[in-house]
N, C-alpha and C. Protein backbone atom coordinates (compact mmCIF):
# COMPACT_ATOMS: atom_id res chain seq x y z
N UNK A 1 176.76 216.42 41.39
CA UNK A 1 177.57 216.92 42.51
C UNK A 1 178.06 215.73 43.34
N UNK A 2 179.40 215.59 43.72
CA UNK A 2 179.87 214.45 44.31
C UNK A 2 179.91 214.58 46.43
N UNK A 3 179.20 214.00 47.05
CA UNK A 3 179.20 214.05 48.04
C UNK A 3 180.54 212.88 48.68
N UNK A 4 181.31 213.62 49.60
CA UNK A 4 182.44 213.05 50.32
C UNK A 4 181.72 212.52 51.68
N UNK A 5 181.88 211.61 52.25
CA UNK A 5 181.68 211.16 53.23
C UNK A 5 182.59 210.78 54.30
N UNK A 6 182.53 211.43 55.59
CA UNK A 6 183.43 211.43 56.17
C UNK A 6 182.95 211.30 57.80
N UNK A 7 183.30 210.46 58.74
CA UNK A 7 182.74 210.33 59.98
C UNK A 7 181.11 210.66 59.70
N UNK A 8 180.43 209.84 59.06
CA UNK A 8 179.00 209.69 58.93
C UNK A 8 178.43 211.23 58.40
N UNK A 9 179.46 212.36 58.08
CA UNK A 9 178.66 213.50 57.88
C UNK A 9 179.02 213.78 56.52
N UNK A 10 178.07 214.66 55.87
CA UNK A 10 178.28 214.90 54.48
C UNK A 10 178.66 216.29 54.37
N UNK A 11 180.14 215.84 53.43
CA UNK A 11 180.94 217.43 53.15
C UNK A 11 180.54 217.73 51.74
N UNK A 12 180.31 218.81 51.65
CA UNK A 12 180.47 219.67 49.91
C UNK A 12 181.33 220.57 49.83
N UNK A 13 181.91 220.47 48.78
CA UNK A 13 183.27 221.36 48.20
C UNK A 13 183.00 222.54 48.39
N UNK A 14 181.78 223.37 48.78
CA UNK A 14 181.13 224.73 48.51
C UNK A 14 180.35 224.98 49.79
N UNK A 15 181.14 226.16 49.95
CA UNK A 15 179.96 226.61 51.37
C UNK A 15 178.40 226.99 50.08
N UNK A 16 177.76 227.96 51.03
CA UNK A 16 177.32 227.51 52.33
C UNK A 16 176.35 226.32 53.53
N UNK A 17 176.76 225.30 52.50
CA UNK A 17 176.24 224.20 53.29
C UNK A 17 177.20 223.57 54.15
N UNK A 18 176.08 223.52 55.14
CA UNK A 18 176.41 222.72 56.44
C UNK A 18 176.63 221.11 56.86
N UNK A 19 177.62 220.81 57.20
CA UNK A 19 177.02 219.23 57.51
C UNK A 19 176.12 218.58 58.35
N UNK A 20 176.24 219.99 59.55
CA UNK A 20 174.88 219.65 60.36
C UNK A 20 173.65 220.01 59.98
N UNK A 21 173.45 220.66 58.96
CA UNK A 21 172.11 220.42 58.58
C UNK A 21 171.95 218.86 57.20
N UNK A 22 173.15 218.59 56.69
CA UNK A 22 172.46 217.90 55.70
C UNK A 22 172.74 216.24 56.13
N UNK A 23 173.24 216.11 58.10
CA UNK A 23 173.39 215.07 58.32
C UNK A 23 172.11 214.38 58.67
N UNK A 24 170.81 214.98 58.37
CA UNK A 24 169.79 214.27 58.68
C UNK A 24 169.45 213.29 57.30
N UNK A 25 169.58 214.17 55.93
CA UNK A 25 169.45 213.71 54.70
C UNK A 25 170.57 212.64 54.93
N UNK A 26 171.90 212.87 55.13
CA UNK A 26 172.96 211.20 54.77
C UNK A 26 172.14 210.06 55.68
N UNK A 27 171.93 210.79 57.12
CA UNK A 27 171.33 209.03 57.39
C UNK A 27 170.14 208.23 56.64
N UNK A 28 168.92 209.20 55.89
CA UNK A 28 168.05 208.56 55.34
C UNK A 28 168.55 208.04 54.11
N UNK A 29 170.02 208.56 53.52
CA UNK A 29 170.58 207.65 52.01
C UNK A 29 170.36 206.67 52.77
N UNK A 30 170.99 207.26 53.97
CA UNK A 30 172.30 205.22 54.30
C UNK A 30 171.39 204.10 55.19
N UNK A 31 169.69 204.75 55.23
CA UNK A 31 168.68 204.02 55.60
C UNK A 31 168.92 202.30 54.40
């Protein structure tokens, strides 16, 4: 699955995910 990155938050092509929930997971990638 390809994650877009955009103003530090992570978009998916497919609801129902959120970016505010999975912006805790992008900052620990970008640890």
């Amino acid at each position: 699955m390809q994650f877009l990155e955009k103003n530090g938050m992570i978009l998916l092509p497919h609801p129902p995910y959120s970016p505010d929930l999975l912006l805790p997971v992008w900052e620990e990638l970008m640890e």
